[in-house]
Protein backbone atom coordinates (compact mmCIF):
# COMPACT_ATOMS: atom_id res chain seq x y z
CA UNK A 1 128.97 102.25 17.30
CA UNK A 2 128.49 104.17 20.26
CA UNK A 3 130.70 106.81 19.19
CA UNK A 4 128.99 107.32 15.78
CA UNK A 5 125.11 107.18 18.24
CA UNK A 6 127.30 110.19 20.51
CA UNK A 7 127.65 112.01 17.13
CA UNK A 8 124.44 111.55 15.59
CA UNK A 9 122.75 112.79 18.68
CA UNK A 10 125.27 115.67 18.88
CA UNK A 11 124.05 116.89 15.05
CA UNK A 12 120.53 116.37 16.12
CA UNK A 13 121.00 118.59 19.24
CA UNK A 14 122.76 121.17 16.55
CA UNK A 15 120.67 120.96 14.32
CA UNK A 16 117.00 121.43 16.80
CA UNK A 17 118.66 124.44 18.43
CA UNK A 18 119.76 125.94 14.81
CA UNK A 19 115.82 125.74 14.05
CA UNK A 20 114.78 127.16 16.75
CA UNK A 21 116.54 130.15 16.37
CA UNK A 22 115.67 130.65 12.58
CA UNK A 23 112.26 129.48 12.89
CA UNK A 24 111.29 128.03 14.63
CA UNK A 25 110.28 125.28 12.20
CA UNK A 26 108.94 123.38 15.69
CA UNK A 27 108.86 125.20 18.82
CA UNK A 28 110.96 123.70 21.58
CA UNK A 29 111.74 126.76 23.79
CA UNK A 30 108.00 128.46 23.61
CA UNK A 31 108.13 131.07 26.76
CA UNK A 32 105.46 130.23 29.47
CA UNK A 33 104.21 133.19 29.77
CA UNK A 34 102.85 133.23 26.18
CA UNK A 35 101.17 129.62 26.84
CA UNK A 36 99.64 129.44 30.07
CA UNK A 37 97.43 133.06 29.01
CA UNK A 38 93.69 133.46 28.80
CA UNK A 39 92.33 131.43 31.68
CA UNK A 40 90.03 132.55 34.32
CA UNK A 41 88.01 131.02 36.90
CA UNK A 42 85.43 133.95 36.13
CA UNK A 43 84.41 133.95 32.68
CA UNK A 44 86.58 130.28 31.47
CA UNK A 45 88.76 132.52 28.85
CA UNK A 46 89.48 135.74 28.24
CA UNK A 47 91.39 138.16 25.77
CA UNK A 48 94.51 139.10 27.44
CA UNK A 49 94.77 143.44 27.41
CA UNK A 50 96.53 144.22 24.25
CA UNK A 51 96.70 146.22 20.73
CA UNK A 52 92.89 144.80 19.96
CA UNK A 53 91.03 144.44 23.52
CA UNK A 54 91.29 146.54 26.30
CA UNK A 55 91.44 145.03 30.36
CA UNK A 56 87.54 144.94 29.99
CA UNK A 57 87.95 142.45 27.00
CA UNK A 58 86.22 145.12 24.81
CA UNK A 59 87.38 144.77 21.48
CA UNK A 60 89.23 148.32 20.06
CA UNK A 61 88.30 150.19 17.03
CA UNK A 62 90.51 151.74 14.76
CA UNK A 63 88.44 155.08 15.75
CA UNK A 64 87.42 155.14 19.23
CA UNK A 65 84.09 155.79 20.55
CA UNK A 66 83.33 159.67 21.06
CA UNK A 67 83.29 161.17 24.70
CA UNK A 68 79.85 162.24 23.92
CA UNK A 69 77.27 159.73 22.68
CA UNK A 70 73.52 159.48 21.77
CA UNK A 71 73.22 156.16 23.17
CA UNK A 72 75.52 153.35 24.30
CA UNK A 73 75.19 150.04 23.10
CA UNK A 74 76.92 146.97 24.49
CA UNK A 75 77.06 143.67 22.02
CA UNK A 76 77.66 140.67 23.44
CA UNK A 77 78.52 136.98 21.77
CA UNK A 78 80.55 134.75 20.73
CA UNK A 79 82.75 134.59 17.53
CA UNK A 80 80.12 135.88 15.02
CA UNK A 81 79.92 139.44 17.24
CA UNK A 82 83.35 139.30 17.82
CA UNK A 83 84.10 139.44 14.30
CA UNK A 84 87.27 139.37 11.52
CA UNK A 85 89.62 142.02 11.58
CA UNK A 86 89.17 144.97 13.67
CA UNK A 87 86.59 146.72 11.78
CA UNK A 88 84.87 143.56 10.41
CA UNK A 89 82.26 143.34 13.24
CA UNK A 90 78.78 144.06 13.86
CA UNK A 91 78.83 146.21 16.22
CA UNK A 92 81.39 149.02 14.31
CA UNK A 93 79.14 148.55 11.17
CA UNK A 94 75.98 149.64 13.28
CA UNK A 95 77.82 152.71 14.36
CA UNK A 96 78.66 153.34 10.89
CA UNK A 97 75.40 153.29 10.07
CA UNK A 98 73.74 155.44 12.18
CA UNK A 99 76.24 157.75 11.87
CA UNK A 100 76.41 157.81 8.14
CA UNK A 101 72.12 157.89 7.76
CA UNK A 102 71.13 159.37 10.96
CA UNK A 103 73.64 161.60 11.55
CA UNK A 104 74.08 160.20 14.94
CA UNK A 105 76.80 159.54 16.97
CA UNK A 106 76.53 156.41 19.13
CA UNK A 107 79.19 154.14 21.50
CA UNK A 108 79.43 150.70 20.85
CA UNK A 109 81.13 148.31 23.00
CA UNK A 110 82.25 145.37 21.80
CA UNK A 111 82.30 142.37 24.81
CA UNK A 112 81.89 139.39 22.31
CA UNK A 113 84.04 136.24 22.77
CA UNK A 114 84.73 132.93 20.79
CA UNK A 115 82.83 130.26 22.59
CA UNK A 116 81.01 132.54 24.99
CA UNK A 117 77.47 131.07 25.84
CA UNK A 118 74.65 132.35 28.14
CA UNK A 119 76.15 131.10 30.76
CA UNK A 120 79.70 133.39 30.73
CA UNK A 121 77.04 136.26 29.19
CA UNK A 122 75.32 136.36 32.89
CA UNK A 123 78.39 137.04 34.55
CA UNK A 124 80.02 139.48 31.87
CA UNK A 125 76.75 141.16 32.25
CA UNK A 126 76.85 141.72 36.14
CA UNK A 127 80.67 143.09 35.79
CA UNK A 128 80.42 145.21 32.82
CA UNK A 129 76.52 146.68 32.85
CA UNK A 130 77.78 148.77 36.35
CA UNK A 131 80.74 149.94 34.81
CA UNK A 132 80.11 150.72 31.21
CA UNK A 133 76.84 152.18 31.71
CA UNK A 134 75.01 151.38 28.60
CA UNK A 135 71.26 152.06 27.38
CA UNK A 136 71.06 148.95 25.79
CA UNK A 137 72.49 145.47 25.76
CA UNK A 138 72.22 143.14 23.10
CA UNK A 139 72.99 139.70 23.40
CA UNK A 140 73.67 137.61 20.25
CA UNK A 141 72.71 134.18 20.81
CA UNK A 142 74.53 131.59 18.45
CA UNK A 143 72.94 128.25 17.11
CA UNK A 144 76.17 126.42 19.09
CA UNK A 145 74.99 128.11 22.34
CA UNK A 146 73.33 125.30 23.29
CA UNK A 147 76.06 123.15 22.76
CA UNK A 148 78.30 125.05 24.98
CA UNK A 149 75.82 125.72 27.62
CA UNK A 150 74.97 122.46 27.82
CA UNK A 151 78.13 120.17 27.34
CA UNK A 152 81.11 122.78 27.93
CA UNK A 153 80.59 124.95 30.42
CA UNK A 154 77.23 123.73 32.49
CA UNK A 155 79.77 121.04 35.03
CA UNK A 156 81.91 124.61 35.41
CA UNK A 157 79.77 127.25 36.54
CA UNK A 158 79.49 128.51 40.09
CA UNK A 159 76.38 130.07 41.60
CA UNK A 160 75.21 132.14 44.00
CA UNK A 161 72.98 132.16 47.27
CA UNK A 162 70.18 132.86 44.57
CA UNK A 163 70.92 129.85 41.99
CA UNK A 164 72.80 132.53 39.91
CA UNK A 165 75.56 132.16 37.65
CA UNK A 166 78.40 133.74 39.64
CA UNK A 167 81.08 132.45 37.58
CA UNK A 168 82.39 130.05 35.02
CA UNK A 169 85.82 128.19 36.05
CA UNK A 170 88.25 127.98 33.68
CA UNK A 171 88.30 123.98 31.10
CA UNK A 172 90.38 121.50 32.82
CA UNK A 173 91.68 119.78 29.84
CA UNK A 174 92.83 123.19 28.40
CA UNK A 175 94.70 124.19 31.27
CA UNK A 176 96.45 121.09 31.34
CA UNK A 177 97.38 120.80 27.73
CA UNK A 178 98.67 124.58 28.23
CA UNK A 179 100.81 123.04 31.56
CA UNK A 180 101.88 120.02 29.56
CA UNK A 181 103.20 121.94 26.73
CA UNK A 182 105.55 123.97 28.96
CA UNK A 183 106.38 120.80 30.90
CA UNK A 184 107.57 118.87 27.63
CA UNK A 185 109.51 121.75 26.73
CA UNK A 186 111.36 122.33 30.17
CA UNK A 187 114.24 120.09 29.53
CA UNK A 188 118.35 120.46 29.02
CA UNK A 189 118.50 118.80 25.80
CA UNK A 190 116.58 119.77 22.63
CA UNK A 191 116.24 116.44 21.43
CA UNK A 192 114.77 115.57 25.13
CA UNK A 193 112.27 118.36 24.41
CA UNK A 194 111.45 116.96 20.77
CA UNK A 195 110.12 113.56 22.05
CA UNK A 196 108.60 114.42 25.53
CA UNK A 197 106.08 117.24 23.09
CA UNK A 198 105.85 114.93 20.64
CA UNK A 199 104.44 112.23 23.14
CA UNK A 200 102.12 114.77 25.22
CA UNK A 201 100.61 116.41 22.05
CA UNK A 202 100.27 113.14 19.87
CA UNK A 203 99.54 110.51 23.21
CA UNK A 204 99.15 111.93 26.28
CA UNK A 205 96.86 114.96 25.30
CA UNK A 206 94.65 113.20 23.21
CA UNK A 207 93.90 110.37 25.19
CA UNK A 208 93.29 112.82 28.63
CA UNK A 209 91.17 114.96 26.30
CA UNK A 210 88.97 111.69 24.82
CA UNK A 211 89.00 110.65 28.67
CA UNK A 212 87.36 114.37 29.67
CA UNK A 213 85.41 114.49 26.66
CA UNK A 214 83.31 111.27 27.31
CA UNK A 215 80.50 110.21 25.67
CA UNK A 216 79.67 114.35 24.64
CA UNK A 217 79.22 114.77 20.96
CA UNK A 218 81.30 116.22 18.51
CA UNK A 219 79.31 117.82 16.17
CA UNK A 220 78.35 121.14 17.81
CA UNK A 221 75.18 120.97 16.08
CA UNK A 222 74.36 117.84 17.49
CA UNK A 223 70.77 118.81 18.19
CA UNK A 224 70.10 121.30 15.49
CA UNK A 225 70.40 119.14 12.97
CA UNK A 226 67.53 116.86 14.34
CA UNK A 227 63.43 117.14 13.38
CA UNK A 228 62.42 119.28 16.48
CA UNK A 229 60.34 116.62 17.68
CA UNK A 230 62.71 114.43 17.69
CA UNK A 231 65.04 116.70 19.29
CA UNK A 232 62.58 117.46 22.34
CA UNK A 233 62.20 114.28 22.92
CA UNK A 234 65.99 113.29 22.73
CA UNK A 235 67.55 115.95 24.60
CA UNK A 236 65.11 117.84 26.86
CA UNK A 237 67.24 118.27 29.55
CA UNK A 238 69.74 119.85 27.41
CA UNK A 239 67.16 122.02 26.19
CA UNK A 240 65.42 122.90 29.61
CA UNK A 241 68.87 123.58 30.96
CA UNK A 242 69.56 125.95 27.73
CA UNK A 243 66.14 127.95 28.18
CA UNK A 244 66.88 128.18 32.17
CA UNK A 245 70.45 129.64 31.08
CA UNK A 246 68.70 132.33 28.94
CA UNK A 247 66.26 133.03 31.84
CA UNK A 248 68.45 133.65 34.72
CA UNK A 249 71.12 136.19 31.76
CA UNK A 250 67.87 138.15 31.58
CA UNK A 251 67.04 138.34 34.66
CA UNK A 252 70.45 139.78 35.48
CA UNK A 253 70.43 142.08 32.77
CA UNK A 254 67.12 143.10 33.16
CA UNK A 255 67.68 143.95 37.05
CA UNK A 256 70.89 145.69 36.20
CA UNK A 257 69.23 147.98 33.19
CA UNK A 258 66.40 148.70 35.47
CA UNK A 259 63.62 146.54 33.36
CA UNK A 260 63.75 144.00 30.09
CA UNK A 261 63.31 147.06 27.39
CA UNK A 262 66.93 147.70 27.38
CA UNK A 263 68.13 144.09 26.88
CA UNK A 264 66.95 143.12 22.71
CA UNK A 265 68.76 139.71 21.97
CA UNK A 266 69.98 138.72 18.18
CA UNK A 267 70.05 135.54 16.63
CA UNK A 268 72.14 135.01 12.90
CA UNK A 269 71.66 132.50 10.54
CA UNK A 270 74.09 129.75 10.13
CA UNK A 271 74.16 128.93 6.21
CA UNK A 272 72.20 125.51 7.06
CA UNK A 273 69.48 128.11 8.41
CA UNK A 274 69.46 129.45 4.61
CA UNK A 275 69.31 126.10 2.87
CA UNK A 276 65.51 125.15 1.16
CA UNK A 277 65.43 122.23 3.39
CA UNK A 278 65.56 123.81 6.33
CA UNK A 279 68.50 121.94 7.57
CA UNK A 280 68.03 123.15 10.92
CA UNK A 281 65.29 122.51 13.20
CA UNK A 282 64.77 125.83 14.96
CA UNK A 283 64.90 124.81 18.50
CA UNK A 284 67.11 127.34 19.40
CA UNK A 285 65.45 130.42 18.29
CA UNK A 286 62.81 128.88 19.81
CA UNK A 287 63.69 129.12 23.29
CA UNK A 288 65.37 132.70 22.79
CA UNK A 289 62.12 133.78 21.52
CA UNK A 290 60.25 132.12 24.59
CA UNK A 291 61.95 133.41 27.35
CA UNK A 292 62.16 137.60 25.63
CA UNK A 293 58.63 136.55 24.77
CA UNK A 294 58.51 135.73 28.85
CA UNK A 295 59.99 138.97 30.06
CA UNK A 296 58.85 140.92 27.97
CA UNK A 297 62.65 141.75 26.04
CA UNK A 298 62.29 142.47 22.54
CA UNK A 299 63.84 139.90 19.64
CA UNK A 300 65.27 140.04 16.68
CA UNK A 301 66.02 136.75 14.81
CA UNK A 302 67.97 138.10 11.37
CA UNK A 303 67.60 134.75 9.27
CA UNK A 304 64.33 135.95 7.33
CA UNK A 305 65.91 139.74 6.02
CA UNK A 306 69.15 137.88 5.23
CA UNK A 307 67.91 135.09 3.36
CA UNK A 308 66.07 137.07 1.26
CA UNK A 309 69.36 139.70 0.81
CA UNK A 310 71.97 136.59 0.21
CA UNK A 311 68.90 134.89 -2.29
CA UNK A 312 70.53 131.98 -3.82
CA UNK A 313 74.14 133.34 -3.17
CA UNK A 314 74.52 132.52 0.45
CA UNK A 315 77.36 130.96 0.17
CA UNK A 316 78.92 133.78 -0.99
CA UNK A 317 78.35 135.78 2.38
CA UNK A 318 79.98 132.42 4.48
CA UNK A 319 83.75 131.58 5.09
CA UNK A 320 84.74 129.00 2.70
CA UNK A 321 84.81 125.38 4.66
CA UNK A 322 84.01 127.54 7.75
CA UNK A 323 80.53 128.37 10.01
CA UNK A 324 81.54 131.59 9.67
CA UNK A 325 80.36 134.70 7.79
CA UNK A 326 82.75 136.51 5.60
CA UNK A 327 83.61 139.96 5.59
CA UNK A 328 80.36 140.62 3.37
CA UNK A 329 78.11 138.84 5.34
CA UNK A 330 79.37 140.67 8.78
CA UNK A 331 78.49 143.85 6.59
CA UNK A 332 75.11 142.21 5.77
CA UNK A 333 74.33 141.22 9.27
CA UNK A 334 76.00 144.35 11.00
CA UNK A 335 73.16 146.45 8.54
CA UNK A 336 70.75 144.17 9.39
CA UNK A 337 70.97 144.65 13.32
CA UNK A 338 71.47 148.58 12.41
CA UNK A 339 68.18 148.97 10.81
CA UNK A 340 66.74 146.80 12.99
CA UNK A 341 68.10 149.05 16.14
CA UNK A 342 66.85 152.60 14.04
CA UNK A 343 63.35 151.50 14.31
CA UNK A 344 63.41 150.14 17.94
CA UNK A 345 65.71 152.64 19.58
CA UNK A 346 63.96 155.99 18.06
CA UNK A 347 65.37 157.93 20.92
């Protein structure tokens, strides 16, 4: 019996490392460099320098920007501004634009990140406003902002003498389930390594994350989705601490681009934005509009022009099962924000 267990365990250990080196079907020899990537105690996460983002984590085009510009633009965001593939973004279809109907060449710089918030905005801002040198930033502001501002990164951020965002430390939870990956994997046997990742990523992970996750909700719309009264009275300190976010990234900005005319923030529509019953309540583009309205920084909220461009189609423009917009709606948008820019920015 033991004999045919020693054998059995021997075509096991065969069999995992075969896999591996066809596959791997499951990865049990991942390298560490590859997992424990993208952390910073600055801005939380960060794309690593590579074929699509540069050491700035601005996002490459397929044609760079020209030596010589009109203007300089810097978008920042979260995944909507970041967009699909590597022309699929906002920012390369507003230099399309104005360089196919105005004749103009203009730099864009592409800063956007999934799951950057207001809060990692204010310090991208101080770093890359000296050193890029734009005449304008624009800041897209997503309907999950909130959300992140509030629940994920507001027990992270470090601030200044001033009460200003200095920097946003990198998630706990994520650098450990990066850590414990590597750890389960960091064994002589294969069949050692199969059980100690199965255990961390279907035990151990999930019940440290439910631990670190407490009682925050899951639904990242968790307030949007609320009448606006109701959601002002539920959650006004999640609001308050949202609208004193967007005050202290303008304030930056606005110091570092020598006055609030050369900051202009965006807000997009999420397809619930597009829906007849209004599915959600507004608060957000609310508070962006009454802190630019505030410092005087100009704002341009795109759910009006596209809802009445998508019509009754809008879920045509949207990712399938996804927030996201498609290909066609980034082209929608991107126009949007480009026609938008050709009346404001005449210069």
């Amino acid at each position: 019996m033991i004999a045919n267990l020693a054998i059995t365990v021997g075509l096991l250990e065969v069999v995992l490392r075969a896999q591996q080196k066809i596959g791997p079907l499951y990865d049990l020899d991942p390298d560490p460099s590859a997992i424990i990537v993208g952390l910073s105690d600055d801005l939380n996460h960060v794309h690593l320098p590579s074929r699509e983002w540069d050491g700035d984590g601005i996002r490459r085009m397929n044609e760079a920007n020209a030596t010589d510009c009109s203007v300089r633009l810097l978008f920042m965001g979260d995944s909507f501004m970041e967009g699909l593939t590597t022309d699929d973004t906002v920012p390369v279809h507003v230099r399309h634009f104005f360089g196919r109907t105005k004749g103009r060449e203009i730099c864009v710089f592409n800063a956007a990140c999934s799951t950057y918030s207001p809060s990692i905005f204010t310090v991208q801002a101080k770093r890359l406003i000296p050193k890029l040198e734009p005449d304008f930033v624009l800041i897209d502001v997503d309907e999950t902002d909130i959300y992140d501002d509030y629940h994920r990164y507001r027990e992270l951020v470090t601030r200044d003498a001033s009460g200003s965002i200095a920097a946003v430390r990198r998630t706990p939870i994520t650098a450990r389930f990066q850590q414990g990956l590597v750890d389960a994997t960091d064994k002589v046997l294969y069949l050692h390594r199969l059980f100690a990742k199965l255990y961390f990523t279907k035990v151990e992970y999930p019940a440290a994350f439910a631990r670190y996750a407490g009682n925050r909700p899951a639904d990242l719309f968790w307030l949007s989705r609320l009448p606006a009264a109701e959601a002002r009275t539920r959650y006004p300190e999640a609001i308050d601490y949202f609208e004193t976010t967007l005050d202290d990234l303008t304030s930056s900005v606005a110091a570092r681009m020598g006055g609030p005319e050369r900051l202009i923030f965006l807000h997009h529509p999420h397809l619930e934005h597009l829906r007849a019953n209004g599915a959600f309540n507004g608060v957000v583009s609310t508070t962006i509009r009454k802190v630019a309205a505030r410092h005087g920084v100009r704002y341009y909220d795109a759910t009006e022009d596209l809802k009445a461009e998508f019509g009754d189609k809008a879920t045509d423009y949207y990712i399938l099962d996804d927030m996201h917009l498609n290909a066609l709606g980034l082209r929608a948008y991107g126009l949007a924000v480009a026609k938008y820019l050709a009346r404001e920015i005449a210069h």
